[in-house]
N, C-alpha and C. Protein backbone atom coordinates (compact mmCIF):
# COMPACT_ATOMS: atom_id res chain seq x y z
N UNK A 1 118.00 -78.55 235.55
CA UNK A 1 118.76 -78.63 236.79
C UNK A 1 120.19 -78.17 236.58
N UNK A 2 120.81 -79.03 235.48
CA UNK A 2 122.13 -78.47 235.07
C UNK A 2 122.14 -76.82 235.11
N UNK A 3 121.19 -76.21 234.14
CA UNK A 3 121.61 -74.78 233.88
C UNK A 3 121.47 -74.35 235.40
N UNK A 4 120.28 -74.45 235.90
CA UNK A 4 119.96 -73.84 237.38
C UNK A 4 121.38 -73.97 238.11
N UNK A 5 121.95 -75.09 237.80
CA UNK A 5 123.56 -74.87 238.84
C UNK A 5 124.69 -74.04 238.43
N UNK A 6 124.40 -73.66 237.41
CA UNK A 6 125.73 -73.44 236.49
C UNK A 6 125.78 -71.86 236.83
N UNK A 7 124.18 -71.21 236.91
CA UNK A 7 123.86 -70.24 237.50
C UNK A 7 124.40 -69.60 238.72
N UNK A 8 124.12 -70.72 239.46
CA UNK A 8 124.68 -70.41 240.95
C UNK A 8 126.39 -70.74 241.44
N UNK A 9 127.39 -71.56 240.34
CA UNK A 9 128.53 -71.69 240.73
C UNK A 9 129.08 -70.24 240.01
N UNK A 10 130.24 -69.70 241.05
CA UNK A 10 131.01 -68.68 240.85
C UNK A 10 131.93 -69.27 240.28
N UNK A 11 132.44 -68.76 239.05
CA UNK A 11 134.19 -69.46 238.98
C UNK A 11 135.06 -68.56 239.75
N UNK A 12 136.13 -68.91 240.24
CA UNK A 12 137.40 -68.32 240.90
C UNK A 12 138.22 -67.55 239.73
N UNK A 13 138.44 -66.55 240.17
CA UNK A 13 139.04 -65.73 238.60
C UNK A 13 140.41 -65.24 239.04
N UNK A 14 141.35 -65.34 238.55
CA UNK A 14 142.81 -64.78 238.91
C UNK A 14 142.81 -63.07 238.01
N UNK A 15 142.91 -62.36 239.21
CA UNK A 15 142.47 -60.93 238.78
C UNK A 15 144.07 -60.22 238.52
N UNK A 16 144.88 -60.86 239.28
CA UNK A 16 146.50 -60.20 238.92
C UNK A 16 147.51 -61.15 239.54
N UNK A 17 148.93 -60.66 239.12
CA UNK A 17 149.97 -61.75 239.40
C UNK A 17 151.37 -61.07 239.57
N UNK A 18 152.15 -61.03 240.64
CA UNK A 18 153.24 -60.03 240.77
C UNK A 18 154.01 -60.67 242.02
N UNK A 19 155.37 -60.71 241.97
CA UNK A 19 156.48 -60.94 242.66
C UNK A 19 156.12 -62.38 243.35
N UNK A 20 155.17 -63.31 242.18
CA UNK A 20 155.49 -64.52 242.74
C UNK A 20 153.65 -65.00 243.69
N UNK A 21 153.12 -63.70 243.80
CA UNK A 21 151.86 -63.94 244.02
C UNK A 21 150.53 -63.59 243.16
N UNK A 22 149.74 -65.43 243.75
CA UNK A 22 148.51 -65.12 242.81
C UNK A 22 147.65 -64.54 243.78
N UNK A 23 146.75 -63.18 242.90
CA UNK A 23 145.50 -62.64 242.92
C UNK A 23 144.32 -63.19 242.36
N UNK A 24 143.69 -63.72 243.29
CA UNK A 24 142.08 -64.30 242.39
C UNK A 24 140.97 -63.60 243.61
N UNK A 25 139.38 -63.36 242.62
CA UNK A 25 138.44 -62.84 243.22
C UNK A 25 137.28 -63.98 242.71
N UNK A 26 136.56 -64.00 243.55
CA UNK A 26 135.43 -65.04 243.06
C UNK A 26 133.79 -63.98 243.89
N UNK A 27 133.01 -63.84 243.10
CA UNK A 27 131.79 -62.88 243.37
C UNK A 27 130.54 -63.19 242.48
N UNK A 28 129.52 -63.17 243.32
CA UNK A 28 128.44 -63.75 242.56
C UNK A 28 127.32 -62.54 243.23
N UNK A 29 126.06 -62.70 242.50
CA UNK A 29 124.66 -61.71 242.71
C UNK A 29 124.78 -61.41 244.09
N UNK A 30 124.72 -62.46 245.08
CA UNK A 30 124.30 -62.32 246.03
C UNK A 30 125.40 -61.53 247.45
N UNK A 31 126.46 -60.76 246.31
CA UNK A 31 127.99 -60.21 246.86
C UNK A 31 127.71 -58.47 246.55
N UNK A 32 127.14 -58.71 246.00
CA UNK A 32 126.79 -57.29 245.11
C UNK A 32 127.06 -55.99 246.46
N UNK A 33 126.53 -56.19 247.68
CA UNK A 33 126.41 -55.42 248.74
C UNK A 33 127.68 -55.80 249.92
N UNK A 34 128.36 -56.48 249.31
CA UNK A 34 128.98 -56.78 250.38
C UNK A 34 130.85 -56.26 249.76
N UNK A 35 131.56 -55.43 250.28
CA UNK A 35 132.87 -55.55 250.25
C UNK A 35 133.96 -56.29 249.10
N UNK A 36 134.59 -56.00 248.42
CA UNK A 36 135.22 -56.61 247.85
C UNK A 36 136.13 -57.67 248.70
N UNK A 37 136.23 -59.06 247.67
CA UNK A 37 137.27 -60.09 249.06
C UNK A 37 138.37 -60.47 247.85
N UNK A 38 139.42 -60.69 248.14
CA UNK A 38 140.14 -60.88 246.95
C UNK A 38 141.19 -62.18 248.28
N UNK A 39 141.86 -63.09 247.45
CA UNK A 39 142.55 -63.87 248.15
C UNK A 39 143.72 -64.21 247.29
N UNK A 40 144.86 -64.34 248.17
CA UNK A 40 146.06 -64.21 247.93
C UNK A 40 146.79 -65.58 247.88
N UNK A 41 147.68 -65.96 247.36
CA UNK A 41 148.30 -67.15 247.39
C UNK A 41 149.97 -67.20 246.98
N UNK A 42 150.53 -67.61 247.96
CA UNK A 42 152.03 -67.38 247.93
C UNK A 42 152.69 -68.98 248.00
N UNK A 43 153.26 -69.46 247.45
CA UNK A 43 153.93 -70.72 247.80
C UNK A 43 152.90 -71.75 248.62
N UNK A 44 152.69 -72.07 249.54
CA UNK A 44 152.34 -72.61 250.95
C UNK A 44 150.69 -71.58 251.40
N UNK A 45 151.62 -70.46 251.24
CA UNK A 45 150.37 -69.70 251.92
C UNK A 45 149.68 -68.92 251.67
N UNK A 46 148.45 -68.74 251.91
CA UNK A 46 147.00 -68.49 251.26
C UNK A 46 146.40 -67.38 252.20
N UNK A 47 145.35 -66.31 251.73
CA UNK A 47 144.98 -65.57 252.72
C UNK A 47 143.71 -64.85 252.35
N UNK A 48 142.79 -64.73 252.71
CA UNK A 48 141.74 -63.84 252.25
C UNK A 48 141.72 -62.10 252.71
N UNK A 49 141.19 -61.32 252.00
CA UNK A 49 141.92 -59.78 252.10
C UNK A 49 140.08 -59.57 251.84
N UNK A 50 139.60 -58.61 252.64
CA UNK A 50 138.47 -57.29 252.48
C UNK A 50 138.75 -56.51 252.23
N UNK A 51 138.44 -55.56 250.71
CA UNK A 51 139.11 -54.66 250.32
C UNK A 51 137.70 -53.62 251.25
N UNK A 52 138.08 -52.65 252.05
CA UNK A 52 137.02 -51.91 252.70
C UNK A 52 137.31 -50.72 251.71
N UNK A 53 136.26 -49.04 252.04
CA UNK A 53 136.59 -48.27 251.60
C UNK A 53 138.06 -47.30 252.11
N UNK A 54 138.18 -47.43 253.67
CA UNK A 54 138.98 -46.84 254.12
C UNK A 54 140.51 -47.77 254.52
N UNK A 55 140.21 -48.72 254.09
CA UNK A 55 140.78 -50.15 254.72
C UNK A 55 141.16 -51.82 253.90
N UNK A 56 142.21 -52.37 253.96
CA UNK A 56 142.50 -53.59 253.45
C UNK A 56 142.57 -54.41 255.17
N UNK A 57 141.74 -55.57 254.89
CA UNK A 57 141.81 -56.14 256.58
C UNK A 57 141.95 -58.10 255.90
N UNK A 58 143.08 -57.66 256.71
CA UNK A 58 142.82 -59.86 256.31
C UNK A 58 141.91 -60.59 257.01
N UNK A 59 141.03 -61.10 256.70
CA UNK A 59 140.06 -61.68 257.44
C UNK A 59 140.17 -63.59 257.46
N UNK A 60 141.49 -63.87 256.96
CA UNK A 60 141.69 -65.46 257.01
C UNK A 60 142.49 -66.19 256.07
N UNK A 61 143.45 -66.53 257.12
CA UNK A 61 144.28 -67.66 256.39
C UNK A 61 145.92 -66.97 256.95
N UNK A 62 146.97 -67.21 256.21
CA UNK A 62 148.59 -67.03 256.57
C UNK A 62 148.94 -66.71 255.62
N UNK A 63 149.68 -65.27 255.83
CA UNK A 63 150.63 -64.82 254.92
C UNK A 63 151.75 -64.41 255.02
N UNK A 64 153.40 -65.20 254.29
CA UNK A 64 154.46 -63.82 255.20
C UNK A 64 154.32 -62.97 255.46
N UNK A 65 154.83 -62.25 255.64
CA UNK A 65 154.91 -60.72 256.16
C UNK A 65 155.15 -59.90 254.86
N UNK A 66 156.34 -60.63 254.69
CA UNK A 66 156.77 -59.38 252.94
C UNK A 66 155.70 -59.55 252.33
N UNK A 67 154.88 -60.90 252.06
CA UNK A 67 154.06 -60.82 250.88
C UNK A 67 152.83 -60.09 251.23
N UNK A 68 152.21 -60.14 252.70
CA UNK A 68 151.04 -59.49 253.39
C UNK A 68 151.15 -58.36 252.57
N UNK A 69 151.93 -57.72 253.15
CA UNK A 69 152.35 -55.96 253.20
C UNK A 69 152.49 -55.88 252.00
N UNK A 70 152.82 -56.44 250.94
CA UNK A 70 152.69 -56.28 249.57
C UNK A 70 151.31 -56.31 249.00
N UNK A 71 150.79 -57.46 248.95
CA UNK A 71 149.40 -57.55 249.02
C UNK A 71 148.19 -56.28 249.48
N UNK A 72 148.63 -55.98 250.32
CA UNK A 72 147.93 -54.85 251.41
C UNK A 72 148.12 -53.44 250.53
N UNK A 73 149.35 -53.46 250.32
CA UNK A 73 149.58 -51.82 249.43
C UNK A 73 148.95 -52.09 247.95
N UNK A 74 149.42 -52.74 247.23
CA UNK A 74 148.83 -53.23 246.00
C UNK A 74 146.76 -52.83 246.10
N UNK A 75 146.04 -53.69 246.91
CA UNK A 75 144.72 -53.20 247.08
C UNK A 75 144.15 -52.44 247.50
N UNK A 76 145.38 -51.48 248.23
CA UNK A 76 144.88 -49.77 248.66
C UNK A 76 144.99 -48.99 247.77
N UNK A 77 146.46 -49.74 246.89
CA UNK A 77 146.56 -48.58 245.50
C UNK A 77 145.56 -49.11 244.49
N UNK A 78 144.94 -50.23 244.30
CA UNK A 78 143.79 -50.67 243.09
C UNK A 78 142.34 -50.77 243.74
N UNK A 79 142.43 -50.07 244.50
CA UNK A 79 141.25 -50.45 245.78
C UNK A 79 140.08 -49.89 244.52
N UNK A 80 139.69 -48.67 243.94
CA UNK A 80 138.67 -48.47 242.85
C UNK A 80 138.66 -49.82 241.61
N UNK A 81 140.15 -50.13 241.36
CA UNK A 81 139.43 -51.35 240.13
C UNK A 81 139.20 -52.38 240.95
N UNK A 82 139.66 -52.75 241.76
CA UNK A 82 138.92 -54.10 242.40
C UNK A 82 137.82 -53.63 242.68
N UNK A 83 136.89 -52.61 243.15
CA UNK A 83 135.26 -52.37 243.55
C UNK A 83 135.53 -52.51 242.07
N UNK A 84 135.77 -52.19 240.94
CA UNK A 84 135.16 -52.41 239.47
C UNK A 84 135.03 -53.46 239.37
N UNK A 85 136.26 -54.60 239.58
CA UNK A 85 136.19 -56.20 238.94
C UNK A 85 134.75 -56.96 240.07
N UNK A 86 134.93 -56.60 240.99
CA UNK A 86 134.16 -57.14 242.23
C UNK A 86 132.57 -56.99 241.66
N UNK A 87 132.04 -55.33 240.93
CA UNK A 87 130.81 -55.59 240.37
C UNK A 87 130.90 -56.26 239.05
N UNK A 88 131.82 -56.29 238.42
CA UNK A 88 131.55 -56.79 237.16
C UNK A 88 131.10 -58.33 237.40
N UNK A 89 131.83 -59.36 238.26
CA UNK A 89 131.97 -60.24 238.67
C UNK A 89 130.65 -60.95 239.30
N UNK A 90 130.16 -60.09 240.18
CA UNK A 90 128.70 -59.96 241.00
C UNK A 90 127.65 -60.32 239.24
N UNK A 91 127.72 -59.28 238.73
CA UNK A 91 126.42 -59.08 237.69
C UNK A 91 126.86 -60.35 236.43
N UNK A 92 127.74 -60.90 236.40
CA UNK A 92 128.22 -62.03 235.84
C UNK A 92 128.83 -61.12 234.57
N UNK A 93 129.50 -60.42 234.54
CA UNK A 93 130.02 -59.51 233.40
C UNK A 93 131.16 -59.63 233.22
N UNK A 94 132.23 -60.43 233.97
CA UNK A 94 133.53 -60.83 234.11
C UNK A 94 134.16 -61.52 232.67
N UNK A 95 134.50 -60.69 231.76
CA UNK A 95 135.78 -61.44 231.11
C UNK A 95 136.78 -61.98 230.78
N UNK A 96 137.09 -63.29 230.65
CA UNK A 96 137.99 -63.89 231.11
C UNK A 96 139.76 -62.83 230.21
N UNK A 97 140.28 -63.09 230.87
CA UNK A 97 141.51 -61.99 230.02
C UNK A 97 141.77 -60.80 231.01
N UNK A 98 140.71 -60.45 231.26
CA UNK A 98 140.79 -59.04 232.20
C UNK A 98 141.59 -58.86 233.62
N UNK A 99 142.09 -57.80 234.04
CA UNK A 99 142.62 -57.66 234.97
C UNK A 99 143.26 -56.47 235.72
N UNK A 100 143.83 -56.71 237.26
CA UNK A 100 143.99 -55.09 237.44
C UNK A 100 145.38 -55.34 237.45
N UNK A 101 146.12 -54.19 237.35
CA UNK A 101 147.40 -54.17 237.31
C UNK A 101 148.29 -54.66 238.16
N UNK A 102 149.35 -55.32 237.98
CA UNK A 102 149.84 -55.85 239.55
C UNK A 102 151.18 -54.51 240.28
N UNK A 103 151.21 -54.44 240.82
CA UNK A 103 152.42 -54.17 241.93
C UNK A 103 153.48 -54.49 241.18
N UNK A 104 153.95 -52.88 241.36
CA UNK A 104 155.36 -52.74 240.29
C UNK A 104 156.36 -52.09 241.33
């Protein structure tokens, strides 16, 4: 029973870290087809981001403005390694250490 769960919990992974905000992605098998989601966390406020192919869309939660728009450029410019971390993550291949570059 234990292993069977251990299977199915995703850990939350902090994928990058820049001007004060955390980047974490959390993705399991059953994500594999679906969009990269990466979520943001600033002081207080928290936000979930869809990295699309043509598109970064917040789909939930509050973010300033400066940090949004930071956030937003950052995953248009890493938009290919996040689809990388997003499958690695899915197929359980995620090493802890790893990461995409933050916003310079």
């Amino acid at each position: 029973m234990i292993q069977q769960l251990t299977k199915t919990i995703r850990p939350i992974q902090e994928i990058s870290r820049f001007s004060g905000i955390i980047i974490t992605m959390q993705a399991g098998a059953s994500d594999r087809s679906k969009p990269p989601r990466i979520h943001a966390q600033y002081n207080n406020d928290a936000a979930s981001y869809e990295v699309r192919p043509d598109d970064v869309v917040k789909v939930d939660g509050h973010m300033n403005i400066e940090q949004e728009e930071m956030v937003q450029v950052w995953a248009d410019i890493r938009r290919v390694e996040l689809q990388s971390a997003w499958n690695f993550m899915a197929e359980g291949n995620w090493k802890k250490g790893w990461e995409v570059k933050p916003l310079k």
